[in-house]
ModelCIF file with pLDDT and N, C-alpha, C, O atoms, coordinates in Angstrom:
data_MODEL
#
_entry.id   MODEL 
#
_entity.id                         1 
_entity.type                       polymer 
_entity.pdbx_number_of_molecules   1 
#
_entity_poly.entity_id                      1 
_entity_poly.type                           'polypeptide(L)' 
_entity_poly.nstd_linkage                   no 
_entity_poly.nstd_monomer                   no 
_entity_poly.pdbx_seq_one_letter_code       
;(UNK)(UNK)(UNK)(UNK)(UNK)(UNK)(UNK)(UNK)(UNK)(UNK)(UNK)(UNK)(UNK)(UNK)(UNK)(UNK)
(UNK)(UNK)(UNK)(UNK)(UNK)(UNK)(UNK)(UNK)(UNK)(UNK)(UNK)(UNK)(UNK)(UNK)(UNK)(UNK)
(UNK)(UNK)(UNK)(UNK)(UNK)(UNK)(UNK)(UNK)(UNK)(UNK)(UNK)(UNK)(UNK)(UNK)
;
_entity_poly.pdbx_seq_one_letter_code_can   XXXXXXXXXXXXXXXXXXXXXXXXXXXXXXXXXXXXXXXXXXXXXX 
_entity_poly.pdbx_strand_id                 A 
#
loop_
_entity_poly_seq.entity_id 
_entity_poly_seq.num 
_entity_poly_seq.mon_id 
_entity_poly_seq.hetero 
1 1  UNK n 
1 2  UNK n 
1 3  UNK n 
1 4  UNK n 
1 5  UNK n 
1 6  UNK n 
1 7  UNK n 
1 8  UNK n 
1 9  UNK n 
1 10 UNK n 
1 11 UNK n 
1 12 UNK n 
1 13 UNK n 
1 14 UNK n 
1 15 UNK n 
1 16 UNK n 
1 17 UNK n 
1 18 UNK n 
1 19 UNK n 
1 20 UNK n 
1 21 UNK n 
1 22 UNK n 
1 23 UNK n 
1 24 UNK n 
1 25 UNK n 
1 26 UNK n 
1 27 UNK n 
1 28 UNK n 
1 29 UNK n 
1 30 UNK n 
1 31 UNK n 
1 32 UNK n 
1 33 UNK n 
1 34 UNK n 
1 35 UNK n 
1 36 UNK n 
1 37 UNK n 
1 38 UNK n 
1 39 UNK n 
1 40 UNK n 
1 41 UNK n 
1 42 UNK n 
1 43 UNK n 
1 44 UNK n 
1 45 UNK n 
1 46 UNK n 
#
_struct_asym.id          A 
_struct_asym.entity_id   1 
#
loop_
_ma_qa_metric.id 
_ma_qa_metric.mode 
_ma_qa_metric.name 
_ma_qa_metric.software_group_id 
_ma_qa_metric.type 
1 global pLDDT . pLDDT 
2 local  pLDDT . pLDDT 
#
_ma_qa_metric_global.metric_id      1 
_ma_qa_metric_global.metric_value   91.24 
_ma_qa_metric_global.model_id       1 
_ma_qa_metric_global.ordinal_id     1 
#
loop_
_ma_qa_metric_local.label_asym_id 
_ma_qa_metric_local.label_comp_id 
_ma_qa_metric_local.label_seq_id 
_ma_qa_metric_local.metric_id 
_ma_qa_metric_local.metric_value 
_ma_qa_metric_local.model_id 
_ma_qa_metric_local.ordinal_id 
A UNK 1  2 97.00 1 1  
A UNK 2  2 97.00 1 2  
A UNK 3  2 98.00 1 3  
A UNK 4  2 98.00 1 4  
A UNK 5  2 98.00 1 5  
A UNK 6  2 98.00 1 6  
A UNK 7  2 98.00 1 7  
A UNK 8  2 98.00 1 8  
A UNK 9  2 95.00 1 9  
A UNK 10 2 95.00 1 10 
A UNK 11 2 97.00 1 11 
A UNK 12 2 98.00 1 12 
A UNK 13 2 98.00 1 13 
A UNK 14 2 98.00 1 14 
A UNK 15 2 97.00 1 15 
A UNK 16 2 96.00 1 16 
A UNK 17 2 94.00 1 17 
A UNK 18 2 91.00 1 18 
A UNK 19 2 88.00 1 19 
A UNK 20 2 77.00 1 20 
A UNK 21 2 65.00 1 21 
A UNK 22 2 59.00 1 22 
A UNK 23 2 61.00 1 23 
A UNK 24 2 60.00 1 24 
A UNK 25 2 63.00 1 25 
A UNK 26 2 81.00 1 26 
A UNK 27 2 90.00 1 27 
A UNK 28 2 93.00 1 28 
A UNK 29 2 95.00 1 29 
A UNK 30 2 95.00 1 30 
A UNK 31 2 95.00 1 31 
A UNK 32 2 96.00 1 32 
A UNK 33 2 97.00 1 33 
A UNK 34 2 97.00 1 34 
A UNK 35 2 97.00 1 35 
A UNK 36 2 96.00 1 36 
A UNK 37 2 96.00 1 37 
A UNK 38 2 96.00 1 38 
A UNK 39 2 94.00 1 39 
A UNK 40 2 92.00 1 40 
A UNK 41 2 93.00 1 41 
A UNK 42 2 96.00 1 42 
A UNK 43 2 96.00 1 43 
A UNK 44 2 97.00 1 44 
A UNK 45 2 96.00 1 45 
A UNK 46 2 95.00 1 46 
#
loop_
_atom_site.group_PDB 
_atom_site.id 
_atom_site.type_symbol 
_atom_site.label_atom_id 
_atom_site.label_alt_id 
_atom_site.label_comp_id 
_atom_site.label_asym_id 
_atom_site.label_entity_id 
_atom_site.label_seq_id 
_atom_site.pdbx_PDB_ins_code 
_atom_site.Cartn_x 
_atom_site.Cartn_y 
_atom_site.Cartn_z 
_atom_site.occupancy 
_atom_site.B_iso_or_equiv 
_atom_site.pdbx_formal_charge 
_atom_site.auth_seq_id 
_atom_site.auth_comp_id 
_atom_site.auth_asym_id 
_atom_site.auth_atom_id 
_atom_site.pdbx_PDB_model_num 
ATOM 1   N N  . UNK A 1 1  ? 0.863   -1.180  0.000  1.00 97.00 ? 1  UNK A N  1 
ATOM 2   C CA . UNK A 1 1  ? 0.000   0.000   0.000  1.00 97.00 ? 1  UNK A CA 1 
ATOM 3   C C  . UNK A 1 1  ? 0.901   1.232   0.000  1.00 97.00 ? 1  UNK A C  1 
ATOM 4   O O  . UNK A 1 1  ? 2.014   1.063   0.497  1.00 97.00 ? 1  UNK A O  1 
ATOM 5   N N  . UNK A 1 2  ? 0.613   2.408   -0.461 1.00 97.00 ? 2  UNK A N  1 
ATOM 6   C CA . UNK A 1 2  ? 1.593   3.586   -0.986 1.00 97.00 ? 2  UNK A CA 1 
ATOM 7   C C  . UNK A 1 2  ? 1.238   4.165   0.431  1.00 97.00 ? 2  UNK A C  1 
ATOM 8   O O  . UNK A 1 2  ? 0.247   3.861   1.095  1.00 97.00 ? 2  UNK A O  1 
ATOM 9   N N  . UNK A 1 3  ? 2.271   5.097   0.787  1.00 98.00 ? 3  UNK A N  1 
ATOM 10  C CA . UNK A 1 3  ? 2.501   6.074   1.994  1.00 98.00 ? 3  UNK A CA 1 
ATOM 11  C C  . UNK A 1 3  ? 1.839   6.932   1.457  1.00 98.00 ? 3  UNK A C  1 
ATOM 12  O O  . UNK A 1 3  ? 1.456   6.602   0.335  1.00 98.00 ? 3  UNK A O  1 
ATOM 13  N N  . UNK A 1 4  ? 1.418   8.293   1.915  1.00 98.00 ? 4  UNK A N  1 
ATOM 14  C CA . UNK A 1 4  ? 1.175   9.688   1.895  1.00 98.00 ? 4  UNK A CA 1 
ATOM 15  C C  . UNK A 1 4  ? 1.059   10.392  2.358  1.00 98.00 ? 4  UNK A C  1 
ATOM 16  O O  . UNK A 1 4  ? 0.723   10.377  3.542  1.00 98.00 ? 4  UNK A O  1 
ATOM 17  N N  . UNK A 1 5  ? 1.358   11.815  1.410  1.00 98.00 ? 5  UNK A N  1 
ATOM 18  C CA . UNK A 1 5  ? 1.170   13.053  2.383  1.00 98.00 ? 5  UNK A CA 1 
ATOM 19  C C  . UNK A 1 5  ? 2.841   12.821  2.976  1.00 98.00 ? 5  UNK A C  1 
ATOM 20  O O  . UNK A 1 5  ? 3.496   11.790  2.822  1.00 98.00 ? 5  UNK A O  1 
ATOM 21  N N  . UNK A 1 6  ? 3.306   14.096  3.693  1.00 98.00 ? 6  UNK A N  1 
ATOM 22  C CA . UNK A 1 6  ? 4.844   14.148  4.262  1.00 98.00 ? 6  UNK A CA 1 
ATOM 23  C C  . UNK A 1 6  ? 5.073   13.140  5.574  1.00 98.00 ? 6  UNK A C  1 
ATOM 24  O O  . UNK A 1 6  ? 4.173   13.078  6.412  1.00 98.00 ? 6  UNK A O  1 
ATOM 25  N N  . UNK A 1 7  ? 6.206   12.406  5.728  1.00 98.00 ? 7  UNK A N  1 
ATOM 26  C CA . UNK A 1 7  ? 7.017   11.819  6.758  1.00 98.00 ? 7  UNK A CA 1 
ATOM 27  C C  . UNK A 1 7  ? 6.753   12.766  7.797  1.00 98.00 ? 7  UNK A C  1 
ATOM 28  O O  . UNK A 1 7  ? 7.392   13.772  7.488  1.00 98.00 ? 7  UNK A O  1 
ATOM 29  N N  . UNK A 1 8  ? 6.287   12.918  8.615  1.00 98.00 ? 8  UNK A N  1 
ATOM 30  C CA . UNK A 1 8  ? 6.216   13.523  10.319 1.00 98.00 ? 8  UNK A CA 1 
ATOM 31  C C  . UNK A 1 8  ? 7.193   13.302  10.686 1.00 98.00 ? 8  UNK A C  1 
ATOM 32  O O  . UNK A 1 8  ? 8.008   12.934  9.840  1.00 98.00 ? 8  UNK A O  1 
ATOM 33  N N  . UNK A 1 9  ? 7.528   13.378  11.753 1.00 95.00 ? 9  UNK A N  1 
ATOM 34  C CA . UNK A 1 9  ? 8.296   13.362  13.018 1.00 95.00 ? 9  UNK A CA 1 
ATOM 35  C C  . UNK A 1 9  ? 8.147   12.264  13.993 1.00 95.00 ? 9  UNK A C  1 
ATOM 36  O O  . UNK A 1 9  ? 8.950   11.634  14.681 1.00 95.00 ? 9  UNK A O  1 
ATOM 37  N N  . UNK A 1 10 ? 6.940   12.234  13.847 1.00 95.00 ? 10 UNK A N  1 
ATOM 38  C CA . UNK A 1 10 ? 6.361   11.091  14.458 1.00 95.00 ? 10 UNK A CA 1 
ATOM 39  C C  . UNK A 1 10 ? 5.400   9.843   14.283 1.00 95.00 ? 10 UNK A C  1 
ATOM 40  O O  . UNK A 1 10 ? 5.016   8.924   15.007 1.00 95.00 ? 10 UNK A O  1 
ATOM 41  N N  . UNK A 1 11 ? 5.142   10.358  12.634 1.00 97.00 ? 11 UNK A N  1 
ATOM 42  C CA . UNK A 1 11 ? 3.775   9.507   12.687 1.00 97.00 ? 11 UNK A CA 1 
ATOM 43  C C  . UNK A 1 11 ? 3.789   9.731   10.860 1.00 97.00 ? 11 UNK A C  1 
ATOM 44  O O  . UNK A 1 11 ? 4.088   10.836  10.408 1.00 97.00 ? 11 UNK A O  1 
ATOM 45  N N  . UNK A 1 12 ? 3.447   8.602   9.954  1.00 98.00 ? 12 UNK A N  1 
ATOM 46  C CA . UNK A 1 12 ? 3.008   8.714   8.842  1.00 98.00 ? 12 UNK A CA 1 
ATOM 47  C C  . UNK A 1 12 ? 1.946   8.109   8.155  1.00 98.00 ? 12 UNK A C  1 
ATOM 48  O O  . UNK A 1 12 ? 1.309   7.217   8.715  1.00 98.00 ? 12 UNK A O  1 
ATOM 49  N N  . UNK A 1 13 ? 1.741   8.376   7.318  1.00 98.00 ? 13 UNK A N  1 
ATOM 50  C CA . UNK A 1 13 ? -0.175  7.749   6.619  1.00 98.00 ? 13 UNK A CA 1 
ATOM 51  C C  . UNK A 1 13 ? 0.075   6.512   5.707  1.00 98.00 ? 13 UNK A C  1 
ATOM 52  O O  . UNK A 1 13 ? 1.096   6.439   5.022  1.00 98.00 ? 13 UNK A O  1 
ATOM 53  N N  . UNK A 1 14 ? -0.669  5.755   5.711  1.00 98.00 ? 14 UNK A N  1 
ATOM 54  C CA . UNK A 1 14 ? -0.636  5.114   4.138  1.00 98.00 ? 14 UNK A CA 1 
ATOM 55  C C  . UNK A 1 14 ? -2.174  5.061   4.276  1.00 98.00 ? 14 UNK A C  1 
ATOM 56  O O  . UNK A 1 14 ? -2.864  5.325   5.261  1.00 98.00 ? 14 UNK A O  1 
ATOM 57  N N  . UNK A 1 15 ? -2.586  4.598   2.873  1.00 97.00 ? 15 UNK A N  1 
ATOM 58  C CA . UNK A 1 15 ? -3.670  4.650   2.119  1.00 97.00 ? 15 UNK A CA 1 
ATOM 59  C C  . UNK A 1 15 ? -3.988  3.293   1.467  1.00 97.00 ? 15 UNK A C  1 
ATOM 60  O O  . UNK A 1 15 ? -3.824  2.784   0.359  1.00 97.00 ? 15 UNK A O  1 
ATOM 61  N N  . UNK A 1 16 ? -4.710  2.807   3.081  1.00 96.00 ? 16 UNK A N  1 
ATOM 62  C CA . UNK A 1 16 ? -5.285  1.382   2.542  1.00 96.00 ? 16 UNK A CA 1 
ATOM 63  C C  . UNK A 1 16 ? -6.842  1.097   1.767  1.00 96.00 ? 16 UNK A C  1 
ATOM 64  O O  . UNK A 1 16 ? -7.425  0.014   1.716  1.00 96.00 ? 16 UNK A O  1 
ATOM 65  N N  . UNK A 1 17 ? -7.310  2.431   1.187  1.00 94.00 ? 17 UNK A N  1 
ATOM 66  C CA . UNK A 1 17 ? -8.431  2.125   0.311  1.00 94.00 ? 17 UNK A CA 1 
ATOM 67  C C  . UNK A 1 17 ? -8.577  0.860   -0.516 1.00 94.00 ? 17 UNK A C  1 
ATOM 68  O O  . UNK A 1 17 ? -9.721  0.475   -0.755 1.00 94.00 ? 17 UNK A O  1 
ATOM 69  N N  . UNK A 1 18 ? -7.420  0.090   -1.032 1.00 91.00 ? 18 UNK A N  1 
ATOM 70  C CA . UNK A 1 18 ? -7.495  -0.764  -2.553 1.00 91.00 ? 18 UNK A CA 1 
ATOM 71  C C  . UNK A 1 18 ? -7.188  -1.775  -1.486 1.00 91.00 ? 18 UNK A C  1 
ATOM 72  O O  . UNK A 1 18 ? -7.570  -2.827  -1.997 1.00 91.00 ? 18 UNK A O  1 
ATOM 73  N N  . UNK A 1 19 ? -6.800  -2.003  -0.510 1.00 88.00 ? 19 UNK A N  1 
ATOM 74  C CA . UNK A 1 19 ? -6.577  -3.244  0.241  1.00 88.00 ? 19 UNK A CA 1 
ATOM 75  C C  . UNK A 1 19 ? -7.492  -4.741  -0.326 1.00 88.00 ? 19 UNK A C  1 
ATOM 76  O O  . UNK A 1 19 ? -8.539  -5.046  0.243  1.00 88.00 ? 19 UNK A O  1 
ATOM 77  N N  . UNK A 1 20 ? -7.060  -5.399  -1.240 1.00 77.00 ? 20 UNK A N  1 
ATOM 78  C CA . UNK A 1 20 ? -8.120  -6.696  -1.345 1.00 77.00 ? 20 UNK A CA 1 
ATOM 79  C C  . UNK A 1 20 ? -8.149  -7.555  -0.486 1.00 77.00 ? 20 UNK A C  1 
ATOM 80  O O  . UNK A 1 20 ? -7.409  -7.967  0.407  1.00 77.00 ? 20 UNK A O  1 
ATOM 81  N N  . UNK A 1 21 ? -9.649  -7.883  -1.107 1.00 65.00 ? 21 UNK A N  1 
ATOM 82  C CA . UNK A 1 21 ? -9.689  -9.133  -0.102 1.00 65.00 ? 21 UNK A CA 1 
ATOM 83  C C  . UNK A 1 21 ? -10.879 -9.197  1.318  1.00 65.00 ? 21 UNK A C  1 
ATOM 84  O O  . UNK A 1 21 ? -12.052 -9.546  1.447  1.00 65.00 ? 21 UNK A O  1 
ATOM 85  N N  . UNK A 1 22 ? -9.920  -8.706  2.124  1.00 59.00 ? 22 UNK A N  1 
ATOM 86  C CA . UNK A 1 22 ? -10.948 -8.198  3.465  1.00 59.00 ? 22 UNK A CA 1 
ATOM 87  C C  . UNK A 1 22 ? -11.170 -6.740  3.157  1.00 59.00 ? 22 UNK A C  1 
ATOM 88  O O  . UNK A 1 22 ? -10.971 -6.290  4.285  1.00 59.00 ? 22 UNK A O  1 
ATOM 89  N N  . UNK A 1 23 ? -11.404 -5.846  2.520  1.00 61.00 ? 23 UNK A N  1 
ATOM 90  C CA . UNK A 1 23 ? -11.536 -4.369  2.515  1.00 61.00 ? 23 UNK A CA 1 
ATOM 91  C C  . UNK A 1 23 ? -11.163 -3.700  3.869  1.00 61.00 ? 23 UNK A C  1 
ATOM 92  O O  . UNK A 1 23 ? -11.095 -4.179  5.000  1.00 61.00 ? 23 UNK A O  1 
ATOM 93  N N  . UNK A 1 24 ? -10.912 -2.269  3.335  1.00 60.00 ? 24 UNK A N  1 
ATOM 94  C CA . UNK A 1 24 ? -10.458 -1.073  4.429  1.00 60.00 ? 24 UNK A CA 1 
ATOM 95  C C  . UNK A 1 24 ? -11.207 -1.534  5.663  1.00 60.00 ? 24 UNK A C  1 
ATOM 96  O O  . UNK A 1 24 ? -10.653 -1.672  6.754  1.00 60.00 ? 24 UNK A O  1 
ATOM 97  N N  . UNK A 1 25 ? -12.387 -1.746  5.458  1.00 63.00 ? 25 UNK A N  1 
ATOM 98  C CA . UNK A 1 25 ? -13.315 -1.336  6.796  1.00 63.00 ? 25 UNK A CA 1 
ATOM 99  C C  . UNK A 1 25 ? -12.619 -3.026  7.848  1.00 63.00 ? 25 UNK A C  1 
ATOM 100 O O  . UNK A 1 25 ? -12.499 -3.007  9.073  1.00 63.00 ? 25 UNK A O  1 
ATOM 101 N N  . UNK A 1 26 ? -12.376 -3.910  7.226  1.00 81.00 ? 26 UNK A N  1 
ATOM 102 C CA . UNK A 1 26 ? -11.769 -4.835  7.942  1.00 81.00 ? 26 UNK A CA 1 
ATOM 103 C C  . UNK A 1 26 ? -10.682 -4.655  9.035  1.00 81.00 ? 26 UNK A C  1 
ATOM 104 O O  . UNK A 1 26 ? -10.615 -5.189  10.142 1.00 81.00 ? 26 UNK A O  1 
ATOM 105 N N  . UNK A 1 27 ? -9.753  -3.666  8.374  1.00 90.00 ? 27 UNK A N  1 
ATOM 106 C CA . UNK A 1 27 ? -8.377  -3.787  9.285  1.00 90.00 ? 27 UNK A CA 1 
ATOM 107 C C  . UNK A 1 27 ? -8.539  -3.136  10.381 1.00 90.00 ? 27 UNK A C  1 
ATOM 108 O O  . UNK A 1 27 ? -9.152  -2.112  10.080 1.00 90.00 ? 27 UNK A O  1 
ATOM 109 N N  . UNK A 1 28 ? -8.333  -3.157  11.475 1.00 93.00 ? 28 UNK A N  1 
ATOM 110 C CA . UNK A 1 28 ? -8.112  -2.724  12.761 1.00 93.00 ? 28 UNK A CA 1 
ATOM 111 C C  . UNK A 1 28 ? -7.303  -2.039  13.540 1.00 93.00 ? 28 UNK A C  1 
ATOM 112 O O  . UNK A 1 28 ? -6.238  -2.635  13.703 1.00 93.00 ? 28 UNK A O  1 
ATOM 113 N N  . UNK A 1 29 ? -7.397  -0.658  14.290 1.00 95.00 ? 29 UNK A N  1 
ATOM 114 C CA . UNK A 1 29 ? -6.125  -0.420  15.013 1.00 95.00 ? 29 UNK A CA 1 
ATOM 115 C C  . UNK A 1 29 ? -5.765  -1.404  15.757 1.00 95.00 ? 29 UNK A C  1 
ATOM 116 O O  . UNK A 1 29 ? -6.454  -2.260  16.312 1.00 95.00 ? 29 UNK A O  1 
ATOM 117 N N  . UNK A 1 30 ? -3.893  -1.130  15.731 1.00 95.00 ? 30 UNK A N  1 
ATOM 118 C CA . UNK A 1 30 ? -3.681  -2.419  16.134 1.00 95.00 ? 30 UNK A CA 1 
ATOM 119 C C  . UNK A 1 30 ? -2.657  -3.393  15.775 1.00 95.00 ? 30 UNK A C  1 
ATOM 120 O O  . UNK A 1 30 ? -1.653  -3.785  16.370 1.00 95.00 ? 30 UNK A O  1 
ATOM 121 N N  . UNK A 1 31 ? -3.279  -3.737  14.415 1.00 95.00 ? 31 UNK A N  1 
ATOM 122 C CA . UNK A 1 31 ? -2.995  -4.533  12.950 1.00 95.00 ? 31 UNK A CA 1 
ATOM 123 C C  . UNK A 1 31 ? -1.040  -4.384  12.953 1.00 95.00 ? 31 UNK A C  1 
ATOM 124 O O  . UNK A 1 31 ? -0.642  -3.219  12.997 1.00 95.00 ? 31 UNK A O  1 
ATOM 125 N N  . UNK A 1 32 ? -0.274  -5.153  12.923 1.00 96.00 ? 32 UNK A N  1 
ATOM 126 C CA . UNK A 1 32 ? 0.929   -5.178  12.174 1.00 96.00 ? 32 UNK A CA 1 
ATOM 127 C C  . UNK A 1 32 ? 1.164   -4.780  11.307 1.00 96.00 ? 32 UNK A C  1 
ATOM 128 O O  . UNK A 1 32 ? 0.699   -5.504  10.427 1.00 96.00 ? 32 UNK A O  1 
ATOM 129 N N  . UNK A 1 33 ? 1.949   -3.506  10.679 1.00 97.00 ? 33 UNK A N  1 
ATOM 130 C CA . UNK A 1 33 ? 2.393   -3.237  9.301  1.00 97.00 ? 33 UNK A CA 1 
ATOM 131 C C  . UNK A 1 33 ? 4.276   -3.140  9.047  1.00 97.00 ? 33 UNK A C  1 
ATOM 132 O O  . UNK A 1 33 ? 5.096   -2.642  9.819  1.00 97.00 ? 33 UNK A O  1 
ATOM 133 N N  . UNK A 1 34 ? 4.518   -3.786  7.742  1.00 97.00 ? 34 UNK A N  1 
ATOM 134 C CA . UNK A 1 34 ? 5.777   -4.270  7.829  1.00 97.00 ? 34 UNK A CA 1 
ATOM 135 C C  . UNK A 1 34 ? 6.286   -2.928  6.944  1.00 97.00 ? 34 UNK A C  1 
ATOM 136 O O  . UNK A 1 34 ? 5.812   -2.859  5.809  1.00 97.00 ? 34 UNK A O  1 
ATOM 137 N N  . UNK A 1 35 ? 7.290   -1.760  7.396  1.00 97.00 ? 35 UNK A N  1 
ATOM 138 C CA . UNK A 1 35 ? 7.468   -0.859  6.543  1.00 97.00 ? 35 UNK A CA 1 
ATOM 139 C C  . UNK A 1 35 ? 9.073   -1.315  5.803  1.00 97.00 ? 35 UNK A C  1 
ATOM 140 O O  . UNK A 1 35 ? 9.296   -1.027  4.627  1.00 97.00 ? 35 UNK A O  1 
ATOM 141 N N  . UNK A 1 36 ? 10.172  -2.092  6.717  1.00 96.00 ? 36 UNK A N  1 
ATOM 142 C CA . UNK A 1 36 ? 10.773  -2.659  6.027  1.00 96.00 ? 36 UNK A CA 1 
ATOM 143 C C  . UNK A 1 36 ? 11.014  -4.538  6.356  1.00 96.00 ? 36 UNK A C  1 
ATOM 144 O O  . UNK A 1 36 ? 11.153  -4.840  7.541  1.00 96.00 ? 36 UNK A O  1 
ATOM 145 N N  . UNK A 1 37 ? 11.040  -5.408  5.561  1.00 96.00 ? 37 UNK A N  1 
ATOM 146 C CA . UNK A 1 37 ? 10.803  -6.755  5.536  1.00 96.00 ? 37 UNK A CA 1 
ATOM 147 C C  . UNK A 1 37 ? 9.957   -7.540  5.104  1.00 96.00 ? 37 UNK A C  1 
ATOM 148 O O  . UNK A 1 37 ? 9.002   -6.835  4.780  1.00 96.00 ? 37 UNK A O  1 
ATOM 149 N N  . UNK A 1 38 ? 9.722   -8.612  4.895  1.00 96.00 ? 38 UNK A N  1 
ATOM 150 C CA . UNK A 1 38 ? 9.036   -9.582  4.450  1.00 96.00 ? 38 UNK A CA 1 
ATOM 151 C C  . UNK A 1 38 ? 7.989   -9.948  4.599  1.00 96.00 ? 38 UNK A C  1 
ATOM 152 O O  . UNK A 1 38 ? 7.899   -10.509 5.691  1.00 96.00 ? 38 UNK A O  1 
ATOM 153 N N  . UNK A 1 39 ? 6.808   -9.934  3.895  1.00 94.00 ? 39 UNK A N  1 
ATOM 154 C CA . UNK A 1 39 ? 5.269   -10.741 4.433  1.00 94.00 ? 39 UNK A CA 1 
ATOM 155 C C  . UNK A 1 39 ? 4.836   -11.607 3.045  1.00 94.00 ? 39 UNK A C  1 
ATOM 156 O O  . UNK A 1 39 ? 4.664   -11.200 1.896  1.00 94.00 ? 39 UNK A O  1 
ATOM 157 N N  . UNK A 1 40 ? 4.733   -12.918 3.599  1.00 92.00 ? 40 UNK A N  1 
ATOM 158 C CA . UNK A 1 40 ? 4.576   -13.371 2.442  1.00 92.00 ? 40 UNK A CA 1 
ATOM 159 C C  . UNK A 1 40 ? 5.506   -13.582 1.169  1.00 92.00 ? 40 UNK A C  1 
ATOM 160 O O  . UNK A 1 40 ? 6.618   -14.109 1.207  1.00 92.00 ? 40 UNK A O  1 
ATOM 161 N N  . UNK A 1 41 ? 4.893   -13.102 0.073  1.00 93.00 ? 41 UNK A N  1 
ATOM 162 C CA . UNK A 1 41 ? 5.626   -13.064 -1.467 1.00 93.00 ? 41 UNK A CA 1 
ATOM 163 C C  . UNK A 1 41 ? 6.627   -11.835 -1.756 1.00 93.00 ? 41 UNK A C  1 
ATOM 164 O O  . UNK A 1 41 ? 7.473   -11.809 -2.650 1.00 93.00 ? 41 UNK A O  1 
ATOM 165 N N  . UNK A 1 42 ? 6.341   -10.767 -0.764 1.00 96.00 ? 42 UNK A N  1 
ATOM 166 C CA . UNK A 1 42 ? 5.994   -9.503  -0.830 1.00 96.00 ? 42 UNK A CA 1 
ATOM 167 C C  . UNK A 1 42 ? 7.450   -9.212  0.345  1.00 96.00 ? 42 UNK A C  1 
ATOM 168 O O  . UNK A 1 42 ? 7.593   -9.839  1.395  1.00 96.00 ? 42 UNK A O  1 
ATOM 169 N N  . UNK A 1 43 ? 8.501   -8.014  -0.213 1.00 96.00 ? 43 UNK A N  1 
ATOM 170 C CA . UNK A 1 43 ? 9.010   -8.058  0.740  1.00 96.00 ? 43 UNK A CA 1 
ATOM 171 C C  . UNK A 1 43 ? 9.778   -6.581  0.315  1.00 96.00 ? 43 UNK A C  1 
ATOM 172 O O  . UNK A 1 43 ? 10.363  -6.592  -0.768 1.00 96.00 ? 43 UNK A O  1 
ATOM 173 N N  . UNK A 1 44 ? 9.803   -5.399  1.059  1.00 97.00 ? 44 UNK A N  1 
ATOM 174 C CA . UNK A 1 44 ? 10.656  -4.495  0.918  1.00 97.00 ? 44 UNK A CA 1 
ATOM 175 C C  . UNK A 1 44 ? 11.914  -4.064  1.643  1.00 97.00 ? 44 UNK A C  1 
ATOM 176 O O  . UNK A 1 44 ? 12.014  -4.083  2.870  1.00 97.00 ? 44 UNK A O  1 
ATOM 177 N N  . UNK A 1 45 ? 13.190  -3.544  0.529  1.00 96.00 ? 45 UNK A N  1 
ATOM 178 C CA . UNK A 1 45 ? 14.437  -3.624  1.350  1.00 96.00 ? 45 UNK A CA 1 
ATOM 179 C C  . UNK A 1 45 ? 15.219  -2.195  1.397  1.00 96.00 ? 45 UNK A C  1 
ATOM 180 O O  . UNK A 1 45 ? 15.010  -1.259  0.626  1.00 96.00 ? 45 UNK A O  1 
ATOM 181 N N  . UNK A 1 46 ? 15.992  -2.218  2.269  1.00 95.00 ? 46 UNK A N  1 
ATOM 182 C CA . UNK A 1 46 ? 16.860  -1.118  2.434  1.00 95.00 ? 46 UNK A CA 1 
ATOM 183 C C  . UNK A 1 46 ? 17.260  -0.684  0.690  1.00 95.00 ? 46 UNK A C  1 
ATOM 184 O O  . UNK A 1 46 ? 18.014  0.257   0.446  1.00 95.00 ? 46 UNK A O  1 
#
């Protein structure tokens, strides 16, 4: 899912509208998000 809007200081956005599958309204505060490493097939690196 793409980030947006500027890097804070403390805190940044992404934009889980297109999320398939379970849709937006599914995910939960809470939820695990991997900003660098592996999930699945899917994996982003330094």
């Amino acid at each position: 899912v793409p980030q947006i809007g500027s890097v804070t200081m403390d805190q940044l956005m992404l934009d889980v509208t297109d999320l398939p599958g379970v849709g937006p309204s599914a995910l939960e505060v809470g939820e695990t998000v991997t900003l660098l490493g592996r999930e699945g097939d899917e994996s982003i690196t330094l």
